[in-house]
N, C-alpha and C. Protein backbone atom coordinates (compact mmCIF):
# COMPACT_ATOMS: atom_id res chain seq x y z
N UNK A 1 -4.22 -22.95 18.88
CA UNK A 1 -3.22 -22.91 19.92
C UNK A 1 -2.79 -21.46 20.15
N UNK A 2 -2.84 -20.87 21.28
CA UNK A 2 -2.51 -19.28 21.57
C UNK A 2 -1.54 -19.34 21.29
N UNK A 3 -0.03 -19.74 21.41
CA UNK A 3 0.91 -19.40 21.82
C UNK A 3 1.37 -19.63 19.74
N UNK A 4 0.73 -20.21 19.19
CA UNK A 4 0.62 -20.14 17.29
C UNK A 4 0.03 -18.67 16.82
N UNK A 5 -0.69 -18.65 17.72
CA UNK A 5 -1.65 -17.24 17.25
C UNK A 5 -0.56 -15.99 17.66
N UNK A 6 -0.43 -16.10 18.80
CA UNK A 6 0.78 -14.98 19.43
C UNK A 6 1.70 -14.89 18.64
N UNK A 7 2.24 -15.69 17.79
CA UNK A 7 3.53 -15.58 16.82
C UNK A 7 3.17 -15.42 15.65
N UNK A 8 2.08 -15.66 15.15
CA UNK A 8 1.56 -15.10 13.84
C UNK A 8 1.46 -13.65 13.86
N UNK A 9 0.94 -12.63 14.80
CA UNK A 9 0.78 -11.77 15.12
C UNK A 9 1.75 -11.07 15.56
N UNK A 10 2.34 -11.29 16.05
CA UNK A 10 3.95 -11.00 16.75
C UNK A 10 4.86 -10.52 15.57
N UNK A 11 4.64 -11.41 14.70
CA UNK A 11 5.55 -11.65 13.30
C UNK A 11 5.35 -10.08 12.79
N UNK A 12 4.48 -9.43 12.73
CA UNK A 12 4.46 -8.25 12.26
C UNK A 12 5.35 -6.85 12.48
N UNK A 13 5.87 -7.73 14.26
CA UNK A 13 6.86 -6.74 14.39
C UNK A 13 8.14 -7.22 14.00
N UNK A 14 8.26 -8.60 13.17
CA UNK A 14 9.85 -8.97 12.87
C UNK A 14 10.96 -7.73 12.54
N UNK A 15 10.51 -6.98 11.60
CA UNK A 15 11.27 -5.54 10.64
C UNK A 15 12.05 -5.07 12.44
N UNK A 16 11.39 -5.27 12.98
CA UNK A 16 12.16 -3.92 13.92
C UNK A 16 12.49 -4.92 15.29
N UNK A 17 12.28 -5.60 15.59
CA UNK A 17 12.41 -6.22 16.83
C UNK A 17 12.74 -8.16 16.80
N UNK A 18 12.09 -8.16 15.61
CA UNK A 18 12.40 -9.61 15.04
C UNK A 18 11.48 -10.98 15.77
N UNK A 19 11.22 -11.99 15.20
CA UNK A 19 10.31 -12.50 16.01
C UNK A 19 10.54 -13.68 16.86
N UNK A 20 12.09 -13.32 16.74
CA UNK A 20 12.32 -13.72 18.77
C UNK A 20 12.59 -12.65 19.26
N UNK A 21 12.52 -11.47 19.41
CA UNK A 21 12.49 -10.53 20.33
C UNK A 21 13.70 -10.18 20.50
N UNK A 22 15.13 -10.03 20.13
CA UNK A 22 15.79 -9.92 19.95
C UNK A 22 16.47 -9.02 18.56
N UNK A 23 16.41 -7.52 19.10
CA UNK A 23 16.47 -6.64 17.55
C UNK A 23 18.05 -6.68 17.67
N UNK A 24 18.04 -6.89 15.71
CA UNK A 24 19.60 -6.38 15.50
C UNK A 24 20.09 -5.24 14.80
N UNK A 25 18.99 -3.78 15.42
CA UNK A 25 19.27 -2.42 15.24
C UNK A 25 18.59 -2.16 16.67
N UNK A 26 20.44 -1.67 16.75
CA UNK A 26 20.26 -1.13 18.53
C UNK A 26 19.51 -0.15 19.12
N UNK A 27 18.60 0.89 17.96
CA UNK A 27 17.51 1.72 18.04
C UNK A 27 16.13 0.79 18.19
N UNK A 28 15.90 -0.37 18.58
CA UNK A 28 14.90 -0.94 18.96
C UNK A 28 15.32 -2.07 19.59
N UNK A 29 14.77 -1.83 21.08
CA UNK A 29 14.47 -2.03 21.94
C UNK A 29 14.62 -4.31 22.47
N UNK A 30 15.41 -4.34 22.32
CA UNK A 30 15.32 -6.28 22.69
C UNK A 30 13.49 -6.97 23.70
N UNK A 31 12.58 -7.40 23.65
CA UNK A 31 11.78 -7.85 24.33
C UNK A 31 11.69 -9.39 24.54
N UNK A 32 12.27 -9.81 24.20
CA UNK A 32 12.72 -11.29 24.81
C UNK A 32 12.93 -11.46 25.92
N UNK A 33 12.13 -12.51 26.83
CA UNK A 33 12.29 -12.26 28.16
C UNK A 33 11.60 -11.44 28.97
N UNK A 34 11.22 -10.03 28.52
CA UNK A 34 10.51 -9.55 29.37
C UNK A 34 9.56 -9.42 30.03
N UNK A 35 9.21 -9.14 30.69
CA UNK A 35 8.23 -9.22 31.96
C UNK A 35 6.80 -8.89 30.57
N UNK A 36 5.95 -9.77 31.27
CA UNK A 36 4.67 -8.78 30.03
C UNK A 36 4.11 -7.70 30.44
N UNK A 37 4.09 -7.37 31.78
CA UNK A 37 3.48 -6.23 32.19
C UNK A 37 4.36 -5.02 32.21
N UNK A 38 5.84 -4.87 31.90
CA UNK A 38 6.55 -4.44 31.25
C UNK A 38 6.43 -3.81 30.02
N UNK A 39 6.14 -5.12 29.18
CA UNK A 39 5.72 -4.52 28.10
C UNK A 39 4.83 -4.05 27.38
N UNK A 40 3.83 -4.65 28.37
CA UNK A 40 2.19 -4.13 27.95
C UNK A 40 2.43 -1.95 28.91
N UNK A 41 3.22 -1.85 29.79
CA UNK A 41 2.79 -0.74 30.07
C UNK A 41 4.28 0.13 29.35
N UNK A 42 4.59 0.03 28.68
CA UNK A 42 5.57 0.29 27.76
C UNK A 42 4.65 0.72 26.55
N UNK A 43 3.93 0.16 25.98
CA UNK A 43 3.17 -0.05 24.74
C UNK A 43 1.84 1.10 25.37
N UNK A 44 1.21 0.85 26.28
CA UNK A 44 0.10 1.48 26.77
C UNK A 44 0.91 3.14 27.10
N UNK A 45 2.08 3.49 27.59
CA UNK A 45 2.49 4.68 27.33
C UNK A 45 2.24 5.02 26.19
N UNK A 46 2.54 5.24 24.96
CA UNK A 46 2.18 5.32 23.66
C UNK A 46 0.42 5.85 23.57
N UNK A 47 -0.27 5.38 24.29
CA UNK A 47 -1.52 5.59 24.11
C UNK A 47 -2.16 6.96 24.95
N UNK A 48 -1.71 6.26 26.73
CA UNK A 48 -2.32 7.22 27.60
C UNK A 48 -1.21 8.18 28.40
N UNK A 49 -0.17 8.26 27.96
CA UNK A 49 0.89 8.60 28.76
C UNK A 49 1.40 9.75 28.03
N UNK A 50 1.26 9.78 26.56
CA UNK A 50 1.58 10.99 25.96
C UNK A 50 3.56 10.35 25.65
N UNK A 51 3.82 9.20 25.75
CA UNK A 51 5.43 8.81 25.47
C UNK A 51 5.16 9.05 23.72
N UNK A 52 6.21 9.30 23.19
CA UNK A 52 6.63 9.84 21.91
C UNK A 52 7.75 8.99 21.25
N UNK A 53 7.74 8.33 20.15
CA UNK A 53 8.53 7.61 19.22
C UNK A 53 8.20 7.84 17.81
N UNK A 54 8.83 8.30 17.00
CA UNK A 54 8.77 8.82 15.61
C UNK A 54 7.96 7.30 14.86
N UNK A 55 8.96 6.65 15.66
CA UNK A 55 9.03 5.00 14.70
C UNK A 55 7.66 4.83 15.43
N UNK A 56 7.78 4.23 16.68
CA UNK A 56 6.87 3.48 17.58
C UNK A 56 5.46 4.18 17.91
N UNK A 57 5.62 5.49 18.27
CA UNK A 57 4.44 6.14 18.53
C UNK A 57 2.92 5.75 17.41
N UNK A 58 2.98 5.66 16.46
CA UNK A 58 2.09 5.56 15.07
C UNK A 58 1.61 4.26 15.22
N UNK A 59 2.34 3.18 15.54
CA UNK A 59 2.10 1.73 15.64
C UNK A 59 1.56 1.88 16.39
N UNK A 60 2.30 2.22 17.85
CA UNK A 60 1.50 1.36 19.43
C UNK A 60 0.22 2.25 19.59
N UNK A 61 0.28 3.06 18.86
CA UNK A 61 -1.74 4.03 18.95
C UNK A 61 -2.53 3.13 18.45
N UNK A 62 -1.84 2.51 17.07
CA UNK A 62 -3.56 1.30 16.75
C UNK A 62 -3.47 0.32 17.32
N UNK A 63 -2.63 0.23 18.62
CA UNK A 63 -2.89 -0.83 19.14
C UNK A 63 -4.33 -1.10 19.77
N UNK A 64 -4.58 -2.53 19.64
CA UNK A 64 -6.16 -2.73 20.66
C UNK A 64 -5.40 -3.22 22.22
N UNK A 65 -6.51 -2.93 23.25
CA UNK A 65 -5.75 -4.10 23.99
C UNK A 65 -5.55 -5.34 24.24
N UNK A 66 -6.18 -6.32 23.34
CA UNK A 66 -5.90 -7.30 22.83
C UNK A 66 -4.81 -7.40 22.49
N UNK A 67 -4.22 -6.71 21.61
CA UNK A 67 -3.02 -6.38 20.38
C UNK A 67 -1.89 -6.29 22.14
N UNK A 68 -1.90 -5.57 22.56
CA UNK A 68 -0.71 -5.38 23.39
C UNK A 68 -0.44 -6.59 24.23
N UNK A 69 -1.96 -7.18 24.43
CA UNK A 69 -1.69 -8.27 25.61
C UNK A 69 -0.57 -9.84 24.33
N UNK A 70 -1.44 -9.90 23.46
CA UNK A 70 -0.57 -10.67 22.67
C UNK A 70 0.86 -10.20 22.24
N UNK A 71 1.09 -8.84 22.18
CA UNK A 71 2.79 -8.62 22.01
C UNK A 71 3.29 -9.38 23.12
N UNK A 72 2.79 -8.51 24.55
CA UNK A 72 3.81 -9.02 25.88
C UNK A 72 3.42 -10.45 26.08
N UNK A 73 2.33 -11.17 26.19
CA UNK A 73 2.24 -12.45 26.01
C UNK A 73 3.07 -13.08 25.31
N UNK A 74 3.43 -13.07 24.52
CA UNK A 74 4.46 -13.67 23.03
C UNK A 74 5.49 -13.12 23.49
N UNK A 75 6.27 -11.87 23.51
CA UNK A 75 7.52 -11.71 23.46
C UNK A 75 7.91 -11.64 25.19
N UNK A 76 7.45 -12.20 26.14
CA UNK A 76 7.86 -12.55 27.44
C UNK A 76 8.36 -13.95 27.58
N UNK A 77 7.98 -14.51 26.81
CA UNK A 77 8.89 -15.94 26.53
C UNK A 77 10.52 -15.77 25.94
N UNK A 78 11.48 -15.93 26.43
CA UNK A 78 12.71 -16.12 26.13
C UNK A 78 13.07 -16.53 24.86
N UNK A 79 13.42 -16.08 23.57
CA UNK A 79 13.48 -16.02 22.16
C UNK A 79 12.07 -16.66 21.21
N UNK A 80 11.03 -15.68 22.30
CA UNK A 80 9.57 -15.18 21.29
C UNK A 80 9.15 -16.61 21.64
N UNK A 81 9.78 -18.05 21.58
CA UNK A 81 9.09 -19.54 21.79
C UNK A 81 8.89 -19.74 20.05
C-alpha cells in the first residue's frame, strides 16, 4: 500500500518535523497540508538552487527523486494520514 510505504519513510523525518508534519521546534518548518509541489520544490532547492540549511541542506542533497516525491506525497495529506 503506497500511502504505508510513504509513512514508513516519512518516519525518518519524525526528529525534526514529526510524522504528522507538524514540528514542535519552531526552527522546522510545519508540512502538513502542503501542497506537494511545494514541497518537492522546497526540497529540490537544496539540490539545484544552491538554498542553504546547516540542519536541512546535508539531508535534502541525498535526496533521490523518488525520496522527495514520497516526502511531499506523504506530508501533503493533512496530519501525514
Amino acid at each position: 500500500m503506497k500511502i504505508r510505504a510513504d509513512k514508513v519513510k516519512a518516519a525518518k523525518w519524525m526528529a525534526c518535523h514529526d510524522t504528522n508534519g507538524i514540528s514542535m521546534n519552531y526552527h522546522c518548518p510545519n508540512f502538513s497540508g502542503q501542497k506537494s509541489a511545494y514541497i518537492s520544490k522546497r526540497l529540490q532547492a537544496y539540490i539545484k538552487d544552491g538554498r542553504t540549511d546547516f540542519m536541512m541542506g546535508p539531508i535534502a542533497r541525498k535526496l533521490t527523486d523518488a525520496d522527495i516525491e514520497n516526502r511531499a506525497s506523504y506530508y501533503r495529506q493533512p496530519g501525514g494520514v
